[in-house]
C-alpha atoms as a PDB file:
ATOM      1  CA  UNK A   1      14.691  36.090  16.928  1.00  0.00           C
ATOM      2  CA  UNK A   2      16.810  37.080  14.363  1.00  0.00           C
ATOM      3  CA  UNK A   3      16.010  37.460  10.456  1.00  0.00           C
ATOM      4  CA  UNK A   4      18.706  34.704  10.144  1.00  0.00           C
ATOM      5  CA  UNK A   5      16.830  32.209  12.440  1.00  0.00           C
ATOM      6  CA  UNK A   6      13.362  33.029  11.588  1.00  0.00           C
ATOM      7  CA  UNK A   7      14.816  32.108   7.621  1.00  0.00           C
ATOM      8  CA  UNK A   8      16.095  28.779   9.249  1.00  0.00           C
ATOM      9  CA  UNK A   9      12.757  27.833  11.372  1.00  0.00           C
ATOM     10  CA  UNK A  10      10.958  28.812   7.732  1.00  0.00           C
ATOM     11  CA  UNK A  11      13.161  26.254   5.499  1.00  0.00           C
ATOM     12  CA  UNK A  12      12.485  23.524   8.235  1.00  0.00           C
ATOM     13  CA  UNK A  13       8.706  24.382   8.050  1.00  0.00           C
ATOM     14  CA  UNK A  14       9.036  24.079   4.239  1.00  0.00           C
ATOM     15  CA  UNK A  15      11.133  21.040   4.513  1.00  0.00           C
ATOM     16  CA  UNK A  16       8.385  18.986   6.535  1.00  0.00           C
ATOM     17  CA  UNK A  17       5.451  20.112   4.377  1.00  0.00           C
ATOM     18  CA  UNK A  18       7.692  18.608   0.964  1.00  0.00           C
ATOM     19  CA  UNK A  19       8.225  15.521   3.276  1.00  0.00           C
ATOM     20  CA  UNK A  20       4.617  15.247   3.913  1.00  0.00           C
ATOM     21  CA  UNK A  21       3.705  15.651   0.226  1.00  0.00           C
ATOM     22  CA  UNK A  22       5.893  13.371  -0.694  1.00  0.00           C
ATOM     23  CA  UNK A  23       4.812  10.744   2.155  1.00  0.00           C
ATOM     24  CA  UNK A  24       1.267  11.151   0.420  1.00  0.00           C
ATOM     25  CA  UNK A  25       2.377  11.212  -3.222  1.00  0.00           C
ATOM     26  CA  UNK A  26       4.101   7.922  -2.891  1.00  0.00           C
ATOM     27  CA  UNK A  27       1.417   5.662  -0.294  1.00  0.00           C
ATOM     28  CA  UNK A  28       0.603   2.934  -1.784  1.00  0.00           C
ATOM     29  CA  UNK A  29       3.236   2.332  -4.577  1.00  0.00           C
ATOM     30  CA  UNK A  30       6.587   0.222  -4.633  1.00  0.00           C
ATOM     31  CA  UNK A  31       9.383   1.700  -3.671  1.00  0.00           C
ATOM     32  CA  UNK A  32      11.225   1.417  -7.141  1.00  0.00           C
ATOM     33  CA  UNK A  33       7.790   3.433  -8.740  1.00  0.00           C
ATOM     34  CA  UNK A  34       8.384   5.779  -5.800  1.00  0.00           C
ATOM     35  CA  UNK A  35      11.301   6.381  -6.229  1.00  0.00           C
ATOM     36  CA  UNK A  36      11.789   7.604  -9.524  1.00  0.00           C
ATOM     37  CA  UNK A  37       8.437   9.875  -9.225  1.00  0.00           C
ATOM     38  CA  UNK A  38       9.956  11.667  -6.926  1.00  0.00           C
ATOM     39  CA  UNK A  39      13.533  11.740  -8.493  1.00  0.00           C
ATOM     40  CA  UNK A  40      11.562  13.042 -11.863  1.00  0.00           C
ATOM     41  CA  UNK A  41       9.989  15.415  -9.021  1.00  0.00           C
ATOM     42  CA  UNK A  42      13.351  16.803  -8.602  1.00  0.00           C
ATOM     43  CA  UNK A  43      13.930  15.564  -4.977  1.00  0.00           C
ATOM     44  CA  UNK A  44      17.651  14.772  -4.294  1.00  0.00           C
ATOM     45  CA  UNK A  45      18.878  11.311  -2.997  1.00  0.00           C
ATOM     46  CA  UNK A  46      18.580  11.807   0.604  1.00  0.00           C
ATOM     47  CA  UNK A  47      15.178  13.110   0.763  1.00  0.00           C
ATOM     48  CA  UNK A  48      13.862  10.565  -1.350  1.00  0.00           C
ATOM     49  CA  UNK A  49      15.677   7.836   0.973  1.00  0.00           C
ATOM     50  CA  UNK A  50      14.100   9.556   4.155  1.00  0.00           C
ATOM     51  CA  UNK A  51      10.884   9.512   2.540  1.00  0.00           C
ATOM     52  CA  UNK A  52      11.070   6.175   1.804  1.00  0.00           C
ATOM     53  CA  UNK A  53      12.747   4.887   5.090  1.00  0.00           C
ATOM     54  CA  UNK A  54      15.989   3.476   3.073  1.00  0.00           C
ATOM     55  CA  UNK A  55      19.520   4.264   2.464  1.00  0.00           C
ATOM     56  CA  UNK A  56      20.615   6.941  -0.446  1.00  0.00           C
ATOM     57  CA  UNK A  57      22.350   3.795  -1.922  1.00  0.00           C
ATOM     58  CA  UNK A  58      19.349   1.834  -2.354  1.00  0.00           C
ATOM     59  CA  UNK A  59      17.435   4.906  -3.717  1.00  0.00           C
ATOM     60  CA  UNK A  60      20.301   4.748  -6.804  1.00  0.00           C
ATOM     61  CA  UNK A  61      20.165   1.202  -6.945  1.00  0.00           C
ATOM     62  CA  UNK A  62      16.476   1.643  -7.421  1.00  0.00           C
ATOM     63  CA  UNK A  63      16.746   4.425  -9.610  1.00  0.00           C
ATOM     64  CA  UNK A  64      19.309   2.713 -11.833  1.00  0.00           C
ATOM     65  CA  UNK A  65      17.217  -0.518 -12.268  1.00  0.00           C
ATOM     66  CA  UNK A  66      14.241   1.770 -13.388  1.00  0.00           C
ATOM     67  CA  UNK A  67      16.726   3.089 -15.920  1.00  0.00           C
ATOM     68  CA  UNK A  68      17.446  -0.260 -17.316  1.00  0.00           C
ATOM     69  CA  UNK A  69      14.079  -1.949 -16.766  1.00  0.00           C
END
């Protein structure tokens, strides 16, 4: 296995650990609360939208009636 793979298999390791962090952070709260923790966590769009089994469009939408709310 090359360095370049071993880096790859080590980003996807770190990848499902964030995922499973952020699975446990967010049990339990609406997904508008969620949301924003883990945008103020500094997750981007599309993690926070797999985490929370949605679309990145409903994670703004979420995120912008936080904002305003």
């Amino acid at each position: 296995m090359t360095t370049d793979e071993q880096f790859a298999v080590l980003i996807e390791r770190i990848e499902s650990i964030l995922k499973l962090l952020a699975l446990q952070t967010t049990s339990g709260r609406k997904a508008g609360d969620a949301a924003s923790l883990l945008d103020r966590a500094g997750l981007d769009r599309k993690l926070i939208a797999e985490v929370l089994s949605t679309s990145q469009n409903s994670v703004r939408a979420l995120l912008s009636k936080n904002k305003k709310g």
